[in-house]
N, C-alpha and C. Protein backbone atom coordinates (compact mmCIF):
# COMPACT_ATOMS: atom_id res chain seq x y z
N UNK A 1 44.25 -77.36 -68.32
CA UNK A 1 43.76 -77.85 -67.05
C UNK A 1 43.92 -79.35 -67.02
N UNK A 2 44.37 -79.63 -65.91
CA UNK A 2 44.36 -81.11 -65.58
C UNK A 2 43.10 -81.50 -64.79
N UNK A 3 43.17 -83.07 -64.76
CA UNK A 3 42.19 -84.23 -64.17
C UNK A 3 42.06 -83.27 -62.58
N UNK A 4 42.61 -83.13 -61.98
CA UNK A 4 42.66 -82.62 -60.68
C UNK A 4 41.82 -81.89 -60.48
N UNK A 5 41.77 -80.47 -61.41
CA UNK A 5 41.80 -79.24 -61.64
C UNK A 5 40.38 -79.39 -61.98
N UNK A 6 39.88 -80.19 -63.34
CA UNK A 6 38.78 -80.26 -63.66
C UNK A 6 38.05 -80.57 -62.24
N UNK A 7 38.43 -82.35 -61.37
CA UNK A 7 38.00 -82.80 -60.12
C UNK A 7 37.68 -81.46 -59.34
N UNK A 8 38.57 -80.65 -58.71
CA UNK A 8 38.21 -79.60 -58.17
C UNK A 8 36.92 -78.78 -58.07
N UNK A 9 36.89 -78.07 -59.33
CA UNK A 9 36.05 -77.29 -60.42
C UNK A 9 34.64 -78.04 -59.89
N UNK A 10 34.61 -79.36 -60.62
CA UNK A 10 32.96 -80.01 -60.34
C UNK A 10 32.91 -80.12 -58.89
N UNK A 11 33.51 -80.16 -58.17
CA UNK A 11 32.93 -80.82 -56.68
C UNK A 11 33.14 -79.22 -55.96
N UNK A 12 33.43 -78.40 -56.82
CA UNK A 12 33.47 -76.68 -55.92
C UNK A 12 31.99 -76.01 -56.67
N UNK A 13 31.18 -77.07 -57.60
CA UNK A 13 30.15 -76.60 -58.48
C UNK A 13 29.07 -77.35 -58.10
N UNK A 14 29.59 -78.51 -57.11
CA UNK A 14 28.57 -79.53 -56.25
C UNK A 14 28.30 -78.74 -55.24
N UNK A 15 29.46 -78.27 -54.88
CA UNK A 15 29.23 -77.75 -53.33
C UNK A 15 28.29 -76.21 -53.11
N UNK A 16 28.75 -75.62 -54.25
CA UNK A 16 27.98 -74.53 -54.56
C UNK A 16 26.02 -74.53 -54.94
N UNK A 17 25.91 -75.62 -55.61
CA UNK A 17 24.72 -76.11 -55.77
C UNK A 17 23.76 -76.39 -54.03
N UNK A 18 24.56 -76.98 -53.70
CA UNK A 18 24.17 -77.75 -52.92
C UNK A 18 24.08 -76.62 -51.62
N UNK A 19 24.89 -75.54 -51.68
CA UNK A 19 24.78 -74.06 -50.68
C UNK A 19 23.38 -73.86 -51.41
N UNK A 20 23.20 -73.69 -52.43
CA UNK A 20 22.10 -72.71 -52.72
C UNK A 20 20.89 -73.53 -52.49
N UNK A 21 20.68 -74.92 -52.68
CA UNK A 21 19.51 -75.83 -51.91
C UNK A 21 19.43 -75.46 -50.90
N UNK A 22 20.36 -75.56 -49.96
CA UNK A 22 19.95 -75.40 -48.30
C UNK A 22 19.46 -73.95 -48.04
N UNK A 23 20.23 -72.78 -48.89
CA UNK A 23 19.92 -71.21 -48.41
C UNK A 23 17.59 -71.37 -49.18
N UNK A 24 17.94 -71.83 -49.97
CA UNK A 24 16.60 -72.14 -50.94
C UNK A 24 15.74 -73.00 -50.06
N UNK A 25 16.13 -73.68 -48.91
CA UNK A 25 15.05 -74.46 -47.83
C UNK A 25 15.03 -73.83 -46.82
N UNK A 26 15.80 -73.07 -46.53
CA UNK A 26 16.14 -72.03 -45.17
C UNK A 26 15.11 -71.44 -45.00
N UNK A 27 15.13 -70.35 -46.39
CA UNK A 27 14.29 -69.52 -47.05
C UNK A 27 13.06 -69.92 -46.79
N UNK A 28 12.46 -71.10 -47.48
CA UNK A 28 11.34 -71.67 -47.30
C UNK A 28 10.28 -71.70 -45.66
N UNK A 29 11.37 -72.24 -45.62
CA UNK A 29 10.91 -72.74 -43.52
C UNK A 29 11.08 -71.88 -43.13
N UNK A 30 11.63 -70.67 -43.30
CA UNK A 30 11.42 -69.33 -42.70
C UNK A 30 9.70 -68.21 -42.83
N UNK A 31 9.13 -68.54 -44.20
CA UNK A 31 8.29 -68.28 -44.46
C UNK A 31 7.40 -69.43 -43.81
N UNK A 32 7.53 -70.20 -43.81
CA UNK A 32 6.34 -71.02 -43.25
C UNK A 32 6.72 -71.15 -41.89
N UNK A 33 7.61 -70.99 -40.99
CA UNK A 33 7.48 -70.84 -39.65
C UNK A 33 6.87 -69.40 -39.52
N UNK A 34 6.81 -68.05 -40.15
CA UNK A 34 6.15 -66.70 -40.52
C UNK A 34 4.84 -67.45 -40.34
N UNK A 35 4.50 -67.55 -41.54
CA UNK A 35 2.70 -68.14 -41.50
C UNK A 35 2.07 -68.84 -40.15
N UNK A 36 2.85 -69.57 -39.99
CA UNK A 36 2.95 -70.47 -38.22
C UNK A 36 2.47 -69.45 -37.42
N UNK A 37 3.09 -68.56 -37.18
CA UNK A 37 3.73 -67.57 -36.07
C UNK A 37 2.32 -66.35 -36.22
N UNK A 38 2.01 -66.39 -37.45
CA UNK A 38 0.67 -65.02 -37.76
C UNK A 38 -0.43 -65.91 -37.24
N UNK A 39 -0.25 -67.20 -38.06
CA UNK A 39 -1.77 -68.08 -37.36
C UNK A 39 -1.82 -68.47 -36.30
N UNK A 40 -0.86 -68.68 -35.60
CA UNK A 40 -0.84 -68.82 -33.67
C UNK A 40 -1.36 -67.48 -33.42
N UNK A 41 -0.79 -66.06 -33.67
CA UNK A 41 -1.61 -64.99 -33.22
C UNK A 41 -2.69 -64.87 -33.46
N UNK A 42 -3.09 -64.75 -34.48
CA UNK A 42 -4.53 -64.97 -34.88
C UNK A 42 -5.51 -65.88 -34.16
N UNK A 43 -5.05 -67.16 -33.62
CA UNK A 43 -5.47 -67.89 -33.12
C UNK A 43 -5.83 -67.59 -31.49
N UNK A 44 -4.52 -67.28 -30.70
CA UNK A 44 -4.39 -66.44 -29.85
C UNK A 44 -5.11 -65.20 -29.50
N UNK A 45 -5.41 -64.22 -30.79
CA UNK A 45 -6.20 -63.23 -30.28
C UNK A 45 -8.39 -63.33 -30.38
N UNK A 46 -8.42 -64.37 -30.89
CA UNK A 46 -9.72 -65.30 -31.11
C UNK A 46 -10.08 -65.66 -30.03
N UNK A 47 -8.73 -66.44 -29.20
CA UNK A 47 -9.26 -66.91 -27.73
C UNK A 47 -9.44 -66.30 -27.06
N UNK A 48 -8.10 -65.19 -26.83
CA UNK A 48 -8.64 -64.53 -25.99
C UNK A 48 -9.77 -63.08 -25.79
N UNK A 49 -10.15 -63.02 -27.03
CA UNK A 49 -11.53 -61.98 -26.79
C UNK A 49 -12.74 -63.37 -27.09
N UNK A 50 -12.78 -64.47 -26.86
CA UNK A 50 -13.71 -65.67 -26.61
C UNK A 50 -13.46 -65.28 -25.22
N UNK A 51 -12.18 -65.16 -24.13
CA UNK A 51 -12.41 -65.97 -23.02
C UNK A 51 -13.11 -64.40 -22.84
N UNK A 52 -12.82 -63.43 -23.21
CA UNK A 52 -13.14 -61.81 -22.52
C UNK A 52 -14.43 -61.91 -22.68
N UNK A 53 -15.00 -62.40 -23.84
CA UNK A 53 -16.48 -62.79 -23.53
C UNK A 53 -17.20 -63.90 -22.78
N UNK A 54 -16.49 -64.60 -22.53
CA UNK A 54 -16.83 -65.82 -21.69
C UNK A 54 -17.03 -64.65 -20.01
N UNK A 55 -16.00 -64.18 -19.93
CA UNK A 55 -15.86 -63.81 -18.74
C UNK A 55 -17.02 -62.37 -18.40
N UNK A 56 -16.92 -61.68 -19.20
CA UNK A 56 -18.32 -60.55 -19.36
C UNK A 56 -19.75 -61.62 -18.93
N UNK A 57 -19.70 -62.73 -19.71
CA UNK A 57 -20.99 -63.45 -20.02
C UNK A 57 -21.12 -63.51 -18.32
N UNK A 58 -20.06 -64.11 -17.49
CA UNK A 58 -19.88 -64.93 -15.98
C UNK A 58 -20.19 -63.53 -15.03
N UNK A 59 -19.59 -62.38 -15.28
CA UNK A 59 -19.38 -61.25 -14.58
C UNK A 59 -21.38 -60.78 -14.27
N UNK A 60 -21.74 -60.82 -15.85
CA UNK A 60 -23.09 -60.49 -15.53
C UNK A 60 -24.31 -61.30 -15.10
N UNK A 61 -23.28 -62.54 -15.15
CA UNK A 61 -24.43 -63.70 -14.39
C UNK A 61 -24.80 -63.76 -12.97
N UNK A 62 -23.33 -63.52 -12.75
CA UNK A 62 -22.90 -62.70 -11.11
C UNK A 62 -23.24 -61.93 -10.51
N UNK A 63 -23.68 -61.03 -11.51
CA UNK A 63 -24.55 -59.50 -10.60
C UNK A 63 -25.77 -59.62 -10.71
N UNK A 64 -26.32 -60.58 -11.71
CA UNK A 64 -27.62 -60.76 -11.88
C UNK A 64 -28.12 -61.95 -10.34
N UNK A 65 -27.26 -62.59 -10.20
CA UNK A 65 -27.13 -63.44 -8.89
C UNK A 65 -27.23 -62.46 -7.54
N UNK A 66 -26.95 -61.61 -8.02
CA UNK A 66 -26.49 -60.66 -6.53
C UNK A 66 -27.53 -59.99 -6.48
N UNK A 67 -28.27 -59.21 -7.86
CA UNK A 67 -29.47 -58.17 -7.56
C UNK A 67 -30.27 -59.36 -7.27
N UNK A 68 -31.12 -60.49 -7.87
CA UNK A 68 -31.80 -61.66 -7.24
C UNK A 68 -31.77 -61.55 -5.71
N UNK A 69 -30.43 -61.53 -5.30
CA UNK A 69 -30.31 -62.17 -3.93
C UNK A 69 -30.75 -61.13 -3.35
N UNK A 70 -30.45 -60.19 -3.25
CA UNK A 70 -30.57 -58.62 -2.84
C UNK A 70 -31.81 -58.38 -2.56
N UNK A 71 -32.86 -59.23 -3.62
CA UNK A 71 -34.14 -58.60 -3.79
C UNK A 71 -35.06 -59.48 -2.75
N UNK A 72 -34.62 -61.02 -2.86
CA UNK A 72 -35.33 -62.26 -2.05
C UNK A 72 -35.37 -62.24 -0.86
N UNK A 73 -33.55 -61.59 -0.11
CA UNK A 73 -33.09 -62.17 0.85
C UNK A 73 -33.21 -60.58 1.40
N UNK A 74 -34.02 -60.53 2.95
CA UNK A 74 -34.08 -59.17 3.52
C UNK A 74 -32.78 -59.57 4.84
N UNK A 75 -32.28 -60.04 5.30
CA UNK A 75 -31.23 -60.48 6.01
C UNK A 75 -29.48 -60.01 5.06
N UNK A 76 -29.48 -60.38 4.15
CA UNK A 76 -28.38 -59.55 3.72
C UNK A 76 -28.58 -58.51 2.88
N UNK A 77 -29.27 -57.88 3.07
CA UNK A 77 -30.10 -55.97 2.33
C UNK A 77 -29.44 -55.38 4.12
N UNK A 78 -30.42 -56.10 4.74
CA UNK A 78 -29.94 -55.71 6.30
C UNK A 78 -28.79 -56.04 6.81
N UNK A 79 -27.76 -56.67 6.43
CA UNK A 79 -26.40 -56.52 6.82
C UNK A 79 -25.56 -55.77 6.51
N UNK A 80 -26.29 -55.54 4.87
CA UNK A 80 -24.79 -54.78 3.74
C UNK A 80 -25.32 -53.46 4.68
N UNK A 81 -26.27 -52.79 4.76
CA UNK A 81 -26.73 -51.18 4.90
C UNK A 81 -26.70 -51.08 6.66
N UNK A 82 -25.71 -51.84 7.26
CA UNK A 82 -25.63 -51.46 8.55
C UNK A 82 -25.19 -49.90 8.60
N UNK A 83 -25.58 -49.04 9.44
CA UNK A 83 -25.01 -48.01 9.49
C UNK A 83 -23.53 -47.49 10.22
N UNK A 84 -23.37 -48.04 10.67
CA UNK A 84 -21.74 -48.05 11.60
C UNK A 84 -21.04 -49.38 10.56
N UNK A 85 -19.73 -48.70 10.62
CA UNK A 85 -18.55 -49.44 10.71
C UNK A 85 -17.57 -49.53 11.62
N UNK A 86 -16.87 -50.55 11.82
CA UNK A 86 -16.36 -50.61 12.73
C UNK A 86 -14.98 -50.43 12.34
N UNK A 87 -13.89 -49.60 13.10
CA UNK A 87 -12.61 -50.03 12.61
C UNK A 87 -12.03 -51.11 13.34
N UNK A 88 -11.16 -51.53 12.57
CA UNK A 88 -10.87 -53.22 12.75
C UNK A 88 -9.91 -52.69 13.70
N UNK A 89 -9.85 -53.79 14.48
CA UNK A 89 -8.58 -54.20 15.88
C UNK A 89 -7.23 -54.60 14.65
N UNK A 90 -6.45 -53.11 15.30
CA UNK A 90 -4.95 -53.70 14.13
C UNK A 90 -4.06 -54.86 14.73
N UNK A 91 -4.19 -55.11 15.64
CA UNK A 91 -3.62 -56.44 16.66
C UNK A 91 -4.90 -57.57 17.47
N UNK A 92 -3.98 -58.39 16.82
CA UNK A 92 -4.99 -60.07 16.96
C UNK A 92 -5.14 -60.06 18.26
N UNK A 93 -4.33 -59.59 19.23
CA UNK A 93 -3.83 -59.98 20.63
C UNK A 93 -4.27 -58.64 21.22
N UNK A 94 -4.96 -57.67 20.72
CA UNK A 94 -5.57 -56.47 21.44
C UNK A 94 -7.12 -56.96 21.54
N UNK A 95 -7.64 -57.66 21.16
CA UNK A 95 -8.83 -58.39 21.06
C UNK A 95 -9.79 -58.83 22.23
N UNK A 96 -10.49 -58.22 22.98
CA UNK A 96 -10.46 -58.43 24.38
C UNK A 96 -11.99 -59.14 24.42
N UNK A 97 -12.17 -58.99 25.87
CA UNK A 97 -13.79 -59.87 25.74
C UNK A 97 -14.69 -59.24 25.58
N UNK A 98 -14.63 -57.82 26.02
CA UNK A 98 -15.41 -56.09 25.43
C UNK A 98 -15.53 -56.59 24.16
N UNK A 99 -14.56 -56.93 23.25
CA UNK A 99 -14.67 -56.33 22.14
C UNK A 99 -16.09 -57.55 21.67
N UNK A 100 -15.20 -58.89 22.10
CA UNK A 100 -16.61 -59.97 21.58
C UNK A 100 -17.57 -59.96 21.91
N UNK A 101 -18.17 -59.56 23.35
CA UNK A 101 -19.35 -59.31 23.66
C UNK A 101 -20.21 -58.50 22.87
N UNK A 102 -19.43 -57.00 22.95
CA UNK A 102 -19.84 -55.65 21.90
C UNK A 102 -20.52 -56.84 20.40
N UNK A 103 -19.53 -57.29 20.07
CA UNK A 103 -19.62 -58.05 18.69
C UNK A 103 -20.74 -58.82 18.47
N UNK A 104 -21.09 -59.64 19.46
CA UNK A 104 -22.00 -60.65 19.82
C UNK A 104 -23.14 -60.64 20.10
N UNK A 105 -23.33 -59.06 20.74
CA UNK A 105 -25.00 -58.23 20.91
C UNK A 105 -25.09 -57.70 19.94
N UNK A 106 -24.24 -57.03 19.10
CA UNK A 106 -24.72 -55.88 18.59
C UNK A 106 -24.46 -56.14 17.04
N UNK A 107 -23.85 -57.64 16.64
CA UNK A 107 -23.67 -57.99 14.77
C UNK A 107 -24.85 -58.92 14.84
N UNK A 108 -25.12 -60.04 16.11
CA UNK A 108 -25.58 -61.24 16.05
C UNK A 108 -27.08 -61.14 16.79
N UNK A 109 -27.17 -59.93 17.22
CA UNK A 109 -28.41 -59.88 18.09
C UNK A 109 -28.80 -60.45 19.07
N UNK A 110 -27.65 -61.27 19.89
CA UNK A 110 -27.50 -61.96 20.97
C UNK A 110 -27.90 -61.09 22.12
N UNK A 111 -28.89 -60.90 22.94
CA UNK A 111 -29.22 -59.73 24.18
C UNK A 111 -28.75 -60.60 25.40
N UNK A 112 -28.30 -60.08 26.14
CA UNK A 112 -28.49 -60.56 27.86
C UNK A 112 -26.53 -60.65 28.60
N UNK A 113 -26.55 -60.61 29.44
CA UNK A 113 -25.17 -60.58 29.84
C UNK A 113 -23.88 -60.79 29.83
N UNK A 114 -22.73 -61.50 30.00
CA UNK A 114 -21.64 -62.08 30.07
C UNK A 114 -22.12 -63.34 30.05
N UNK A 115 -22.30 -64.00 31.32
CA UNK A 115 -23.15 -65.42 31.18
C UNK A 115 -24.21 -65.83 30.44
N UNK A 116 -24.93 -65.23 30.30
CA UNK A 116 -25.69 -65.76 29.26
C UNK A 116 -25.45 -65.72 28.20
N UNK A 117 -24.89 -64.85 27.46
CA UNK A 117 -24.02 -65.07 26.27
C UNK A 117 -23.22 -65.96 25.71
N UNK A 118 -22.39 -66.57 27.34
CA UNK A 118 -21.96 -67.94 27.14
C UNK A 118 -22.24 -68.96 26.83
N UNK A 119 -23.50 -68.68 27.93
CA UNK A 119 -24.21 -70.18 27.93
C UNK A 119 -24.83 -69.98 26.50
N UNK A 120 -25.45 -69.26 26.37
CA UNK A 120 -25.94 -69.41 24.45
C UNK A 120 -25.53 -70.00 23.77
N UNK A 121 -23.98 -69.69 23.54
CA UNK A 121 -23.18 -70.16 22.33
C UNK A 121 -22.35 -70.96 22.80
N UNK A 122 -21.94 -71.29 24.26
CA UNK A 122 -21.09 -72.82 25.01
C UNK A 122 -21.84 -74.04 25.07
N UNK A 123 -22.87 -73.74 25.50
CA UNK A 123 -23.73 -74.92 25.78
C UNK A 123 -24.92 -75.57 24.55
N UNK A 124 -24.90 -74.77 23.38
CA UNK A 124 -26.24 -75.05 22.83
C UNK A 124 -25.48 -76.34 22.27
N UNK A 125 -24.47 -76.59 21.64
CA UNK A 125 -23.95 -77.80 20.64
C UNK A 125 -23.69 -79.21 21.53
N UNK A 126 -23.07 -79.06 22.95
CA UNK A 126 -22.85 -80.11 23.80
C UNK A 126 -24.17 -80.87 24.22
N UNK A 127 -25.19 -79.10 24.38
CA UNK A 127 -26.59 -80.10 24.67
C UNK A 127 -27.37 -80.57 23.74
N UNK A 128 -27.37 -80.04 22.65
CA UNK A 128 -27.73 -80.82 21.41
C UNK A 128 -27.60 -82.41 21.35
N UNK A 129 -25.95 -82.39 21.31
CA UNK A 129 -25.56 -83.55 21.24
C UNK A 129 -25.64 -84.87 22.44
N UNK A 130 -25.53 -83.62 23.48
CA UNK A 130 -26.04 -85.03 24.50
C UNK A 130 -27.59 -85.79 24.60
N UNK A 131 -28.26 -84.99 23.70
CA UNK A 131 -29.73 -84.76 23.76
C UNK A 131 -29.80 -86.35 22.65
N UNK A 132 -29.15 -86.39 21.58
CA UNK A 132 -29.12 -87.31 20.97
C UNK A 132 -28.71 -88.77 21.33
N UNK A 133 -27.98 -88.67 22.31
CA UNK A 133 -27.13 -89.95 22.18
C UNK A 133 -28.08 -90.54 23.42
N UNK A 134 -27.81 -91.81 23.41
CA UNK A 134 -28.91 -92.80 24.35
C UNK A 134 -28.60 -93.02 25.70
């Protein structure tokens, strides 16, 4: 063997070395991006049965808010248990003055005619306000 030959040999025994470092760090960072990847889940499934309890915790604070209200307030006991429903007008533009009047005596307890109905709910805010000013 010649100078060449030997040259060859070591720098094909560098290069070989030097494959098996990098496959040998590959390796490495593969396992520890693994570990990464289990402890993000892990982490991940922590939060989210935290937020599932966060949210149970909110859900029953909510109904506990609602039986409260239910129990204090006789005005919405008496709205929810109306006995009629109404079916809704499937067109915005079928909406007539029947229908608001109907609406206006009989959701709001407003009694008395066409005009007076008006004047109830036309005039109470203008005269309010004119009532204020000097």
């Amino acid at each position: 063997m010649n100078n060449t030959d030997n040259n060859s040999i070591s720098l094909l025994h560098a290069m070989y070395n030097e494959i098996l470092s990098l496959k040998t760090g590959q390796e490495k960072a593969k396992l520890e991006m693994k570990a990464q990847i289990e402890e993000l889940k892990l982490e991940m499934k922590t939060s989210i049965e935290d937020l599932n309890l966060e949210i149970t915790a909110l859900q029953s604070q909510l109904e506990n808010r609602n039986i409260s209200n239910q129990h204090t307030s006789p005005s919405v006991s008496a709205i929810s248990s109306a006995n009629t429903i109404r079916k809704p007008v499937s067109i915005f533009r079928e909406i007539t003055l029947k229908h608001i009047f109907k609406m206006i005596s009989e959701d709001l307890g407003i009694e008395g005619g066409k005009v007076d109905i008006w004047q109830k709910i036309a005039t109470k805010p203008p005269c309010q306000t004119a009532i204020k000013q000097p």
